[in-house]
Protein backbone atom coordinates (compact mmCIF):
# COMPACT_ATOMS: atom_id res chain seq x y z
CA UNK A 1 40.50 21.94 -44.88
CA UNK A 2 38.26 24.61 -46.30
CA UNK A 3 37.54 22.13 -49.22
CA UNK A 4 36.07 19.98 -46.45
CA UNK A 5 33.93 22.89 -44.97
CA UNK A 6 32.43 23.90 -48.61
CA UNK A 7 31.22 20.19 -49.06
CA UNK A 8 29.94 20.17 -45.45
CA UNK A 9 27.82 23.04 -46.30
CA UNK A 10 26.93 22.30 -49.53
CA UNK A 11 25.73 18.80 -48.44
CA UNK A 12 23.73 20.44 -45.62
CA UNK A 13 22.02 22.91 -48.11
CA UNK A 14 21.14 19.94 -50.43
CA UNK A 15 19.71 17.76 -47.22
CA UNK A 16 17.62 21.02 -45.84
CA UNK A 17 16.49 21.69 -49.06
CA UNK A 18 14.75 18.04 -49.79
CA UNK A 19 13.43 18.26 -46.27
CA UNK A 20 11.98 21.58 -47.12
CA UNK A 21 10.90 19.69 -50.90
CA UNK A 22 9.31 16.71 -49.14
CA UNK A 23 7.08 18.98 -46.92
CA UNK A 24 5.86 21.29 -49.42
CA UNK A 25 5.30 18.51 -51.69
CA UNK A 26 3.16 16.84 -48.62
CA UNK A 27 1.21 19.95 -47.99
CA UNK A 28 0.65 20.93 -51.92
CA UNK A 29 -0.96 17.15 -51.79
CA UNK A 30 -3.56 17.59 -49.14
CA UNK A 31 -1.58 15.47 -46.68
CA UNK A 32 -0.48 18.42 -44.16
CA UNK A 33 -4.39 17.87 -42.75
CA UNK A 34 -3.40 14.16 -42.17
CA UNK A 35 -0.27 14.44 -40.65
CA UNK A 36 -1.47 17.40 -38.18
CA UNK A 37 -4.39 15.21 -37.24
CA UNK A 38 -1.47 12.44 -36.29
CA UNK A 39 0.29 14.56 -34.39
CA UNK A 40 -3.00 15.53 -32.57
CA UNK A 41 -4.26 12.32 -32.19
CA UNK A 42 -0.86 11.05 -30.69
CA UNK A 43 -1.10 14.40 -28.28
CA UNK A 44 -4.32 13.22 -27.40
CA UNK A 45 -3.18 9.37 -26.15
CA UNK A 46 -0.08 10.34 -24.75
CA UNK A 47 -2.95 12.87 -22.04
CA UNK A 48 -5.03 9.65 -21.66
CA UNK A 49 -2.33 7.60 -21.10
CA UNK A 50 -1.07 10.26 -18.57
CA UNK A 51 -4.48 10.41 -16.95
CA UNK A 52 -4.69 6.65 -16.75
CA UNK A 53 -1.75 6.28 -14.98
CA UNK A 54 -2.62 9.51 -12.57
CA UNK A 55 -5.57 7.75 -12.39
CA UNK A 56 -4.49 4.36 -11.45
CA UNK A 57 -2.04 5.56 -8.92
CA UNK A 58 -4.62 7.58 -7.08
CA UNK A 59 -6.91 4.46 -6.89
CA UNK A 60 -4.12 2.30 -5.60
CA UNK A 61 -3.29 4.96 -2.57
CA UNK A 62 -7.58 4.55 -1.85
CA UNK A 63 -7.27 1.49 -1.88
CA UNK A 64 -4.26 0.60 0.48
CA UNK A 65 -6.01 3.32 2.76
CA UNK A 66 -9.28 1.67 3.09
CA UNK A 67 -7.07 -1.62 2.87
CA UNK A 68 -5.98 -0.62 6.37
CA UNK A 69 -9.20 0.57 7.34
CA UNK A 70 -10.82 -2.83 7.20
CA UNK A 71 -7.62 -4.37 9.61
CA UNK A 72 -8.78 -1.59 11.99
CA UNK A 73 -12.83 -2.36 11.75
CA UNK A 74 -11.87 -5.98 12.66
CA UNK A 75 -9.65 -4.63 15.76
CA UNK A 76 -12.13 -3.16 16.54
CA UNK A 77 -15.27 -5.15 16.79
CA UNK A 78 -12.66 -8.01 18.16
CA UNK A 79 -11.93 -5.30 20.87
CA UNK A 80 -15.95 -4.94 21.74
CA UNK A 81 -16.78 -8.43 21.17
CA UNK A 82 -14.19 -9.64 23.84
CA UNK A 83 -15.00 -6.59 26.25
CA UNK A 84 -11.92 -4.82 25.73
CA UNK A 85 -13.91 -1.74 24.76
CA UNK A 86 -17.35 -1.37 26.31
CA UNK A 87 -19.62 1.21 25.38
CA UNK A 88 -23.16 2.50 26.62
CA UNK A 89 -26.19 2.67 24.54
CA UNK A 90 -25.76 5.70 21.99
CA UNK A 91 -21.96 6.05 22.37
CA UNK A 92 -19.36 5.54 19.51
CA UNK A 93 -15.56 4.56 19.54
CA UNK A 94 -13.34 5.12 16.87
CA UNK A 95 -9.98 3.78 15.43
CA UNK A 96 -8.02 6.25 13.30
CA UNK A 97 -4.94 7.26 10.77
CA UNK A 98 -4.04 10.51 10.22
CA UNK A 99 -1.50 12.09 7.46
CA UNK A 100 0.73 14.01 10.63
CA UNK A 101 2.71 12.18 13.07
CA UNK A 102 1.17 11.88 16.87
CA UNK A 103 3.45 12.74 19.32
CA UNK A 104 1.33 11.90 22.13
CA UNK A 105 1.94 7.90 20.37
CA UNK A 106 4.91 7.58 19.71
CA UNK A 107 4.84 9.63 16.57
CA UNK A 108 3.34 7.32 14.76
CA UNK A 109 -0.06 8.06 12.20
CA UNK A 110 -2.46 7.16 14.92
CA UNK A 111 -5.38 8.20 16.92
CA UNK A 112 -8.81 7.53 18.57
CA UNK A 113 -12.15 9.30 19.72
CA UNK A 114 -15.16 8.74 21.51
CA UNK A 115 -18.42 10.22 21.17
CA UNK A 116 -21.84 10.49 22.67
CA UNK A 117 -22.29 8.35 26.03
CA UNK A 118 -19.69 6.69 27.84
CA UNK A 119 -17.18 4.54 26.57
CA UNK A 120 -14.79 2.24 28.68
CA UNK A 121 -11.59 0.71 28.20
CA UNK A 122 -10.51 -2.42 29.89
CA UNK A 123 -13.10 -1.41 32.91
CA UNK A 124 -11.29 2.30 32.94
CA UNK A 125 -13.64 5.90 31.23
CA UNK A 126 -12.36 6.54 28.15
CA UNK A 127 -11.62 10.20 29.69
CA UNK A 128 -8.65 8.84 31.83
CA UNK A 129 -7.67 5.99 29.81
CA UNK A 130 -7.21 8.68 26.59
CA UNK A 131 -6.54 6.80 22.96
CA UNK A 132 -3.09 5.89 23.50
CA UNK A 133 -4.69 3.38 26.27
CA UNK A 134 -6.82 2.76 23.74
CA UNK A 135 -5.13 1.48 21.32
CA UNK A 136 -2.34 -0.28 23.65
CA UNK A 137 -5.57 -2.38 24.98
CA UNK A 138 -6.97 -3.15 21.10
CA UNK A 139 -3.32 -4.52 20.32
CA UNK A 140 -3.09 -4.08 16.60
CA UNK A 141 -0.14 -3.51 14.38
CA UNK A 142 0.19 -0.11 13.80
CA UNK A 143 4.19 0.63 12.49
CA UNK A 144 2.22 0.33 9.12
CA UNK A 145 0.09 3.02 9.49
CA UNK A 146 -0.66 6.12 7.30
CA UNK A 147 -2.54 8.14 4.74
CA UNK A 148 -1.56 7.27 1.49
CA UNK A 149 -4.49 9.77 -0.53
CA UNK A 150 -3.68 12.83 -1.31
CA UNK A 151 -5.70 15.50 -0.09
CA UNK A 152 -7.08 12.86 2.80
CA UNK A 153 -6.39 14.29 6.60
CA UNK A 154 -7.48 11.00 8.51
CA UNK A 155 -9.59 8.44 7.95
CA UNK A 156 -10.68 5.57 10.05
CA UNK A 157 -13.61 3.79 11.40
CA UNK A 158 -16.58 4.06 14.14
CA UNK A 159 -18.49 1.16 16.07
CA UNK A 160 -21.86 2.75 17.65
CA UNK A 161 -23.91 0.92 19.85
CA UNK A 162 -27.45 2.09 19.47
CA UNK A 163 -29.29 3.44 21.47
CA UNK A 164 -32.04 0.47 22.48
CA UNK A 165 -28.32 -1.26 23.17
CA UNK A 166 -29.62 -4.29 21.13
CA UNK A 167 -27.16 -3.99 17.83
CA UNK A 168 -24.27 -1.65 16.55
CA UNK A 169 -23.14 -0.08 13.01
CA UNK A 170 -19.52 -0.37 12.05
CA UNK A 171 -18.93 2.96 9.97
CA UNK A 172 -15.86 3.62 7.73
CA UNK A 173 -14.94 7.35 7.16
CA UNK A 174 -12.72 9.66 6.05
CA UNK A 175 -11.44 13.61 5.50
CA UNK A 176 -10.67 16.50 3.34
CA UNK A 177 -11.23 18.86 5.69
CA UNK A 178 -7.34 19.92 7.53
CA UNK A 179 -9.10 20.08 11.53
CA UNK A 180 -6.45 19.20 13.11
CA UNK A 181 -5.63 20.94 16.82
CA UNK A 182 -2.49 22.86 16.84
CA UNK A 183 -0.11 20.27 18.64
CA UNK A 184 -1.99 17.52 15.76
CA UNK A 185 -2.16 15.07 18.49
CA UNK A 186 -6.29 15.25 17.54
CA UNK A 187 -9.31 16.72 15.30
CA UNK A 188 -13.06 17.28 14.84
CA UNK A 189 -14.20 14.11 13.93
CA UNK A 190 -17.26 15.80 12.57
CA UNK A 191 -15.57 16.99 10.27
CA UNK A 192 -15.59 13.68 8.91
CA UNK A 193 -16.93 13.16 5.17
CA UNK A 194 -19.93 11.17 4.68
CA UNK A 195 -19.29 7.49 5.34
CA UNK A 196 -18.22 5.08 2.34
CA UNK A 197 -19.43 2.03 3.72
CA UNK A 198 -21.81 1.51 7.05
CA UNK A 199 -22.93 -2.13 7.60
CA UNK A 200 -24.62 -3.51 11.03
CA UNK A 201 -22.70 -5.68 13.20
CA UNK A 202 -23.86 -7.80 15.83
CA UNK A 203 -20.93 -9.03 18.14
């Protein structure tokens, strides 16, 4: 048995010694340069190849969120167009996802705002009618709902009628900015990034 241990070690002195041979012989050669530049450059893909994916996985969560955004711009103009949703000249209604669960709908990722003049749904003020109304009357699919970005609060879209009353702008936004009220059943919708895409819409 201590035979057996001798050769072990003596095998493992003769197999750490090449190993040591073979390097020095490398370096003594000019090759240790090379092989450190390998090393690098495979240090260097395997970041990019990180990054890509980081990358690519951040692009598919934008674009699942504005995805959703574009279901909820046409609810929404169908909403207007069929006078669902009425609003007066300079007023703006908005459809809206947020990354916290409402419990004033069911706790699901929705919500809804007005702003500027009056805004009606199905013949009631916006003001008693609220965004749960709101988005009962506009009748989308919603169990689907939610932020996907990281580092997005809400985002959503706007229809604003102008204020002549002869054409409106369908806006799509988003946020960074965490505004929501304590209970998170709402926000500051100005605290809304600039819109990523505005187009004018003509019911």
């Amino acid at each position: 048995m201590k035979k057996q241990k001798g050769q072990d070690l003596i095998e493992y002195a003769l197999m750490l010694a090449l190993v040591v041979g073979i390097g020095g012989f490398i370096y003594t050669q000019g090759y240790g340069a090379n092989i450190s530049g390998v090393f690098n450059n495979a240090g260097n893909l395997l970041e990019q190849v990180d990054k890509s994916q980081e990358e690519a996985k951040e692009e598919a969560a934008r674009n699942a969120d504005r995805s959703y955004a574009d279901y909820l711009g046409e609810l929404l103009k169908k909403a207007v167009a069929n006078g669902t949703i009425r609003l007066s000249n300079g007023s703006s209604v908005y459809l809206l996802v947020q990354n916290e669960q409402n419990s004033r709908y069911n706790g699901m990722y929705m919500n809804g705002a007005r702003t500027g003049g009056k805004v009606w749904i199905k013949g009631q003020e916006y003001e008693k009618a609220g965004f749960d109304t709101m988005l009962n009357a506009v009748g989308g699919d919603y169990s689907n709902a939610g932020v996907q970005q990281d580092g997005v609060y809400w985002y959503g879209v706007q229809i604003k009628k102008d204020s002549t009353g002869n054409g409106y702008t369908l806006s799509y936004m988003d946020s960074n900015t965490p505004s929501y009220n304590s209970d998170k059943t709402g926000f500051e919708i100005n605290k809304a990034n600039p819109s990523y895409k505005t187009e004018p819409w003509i019911p």
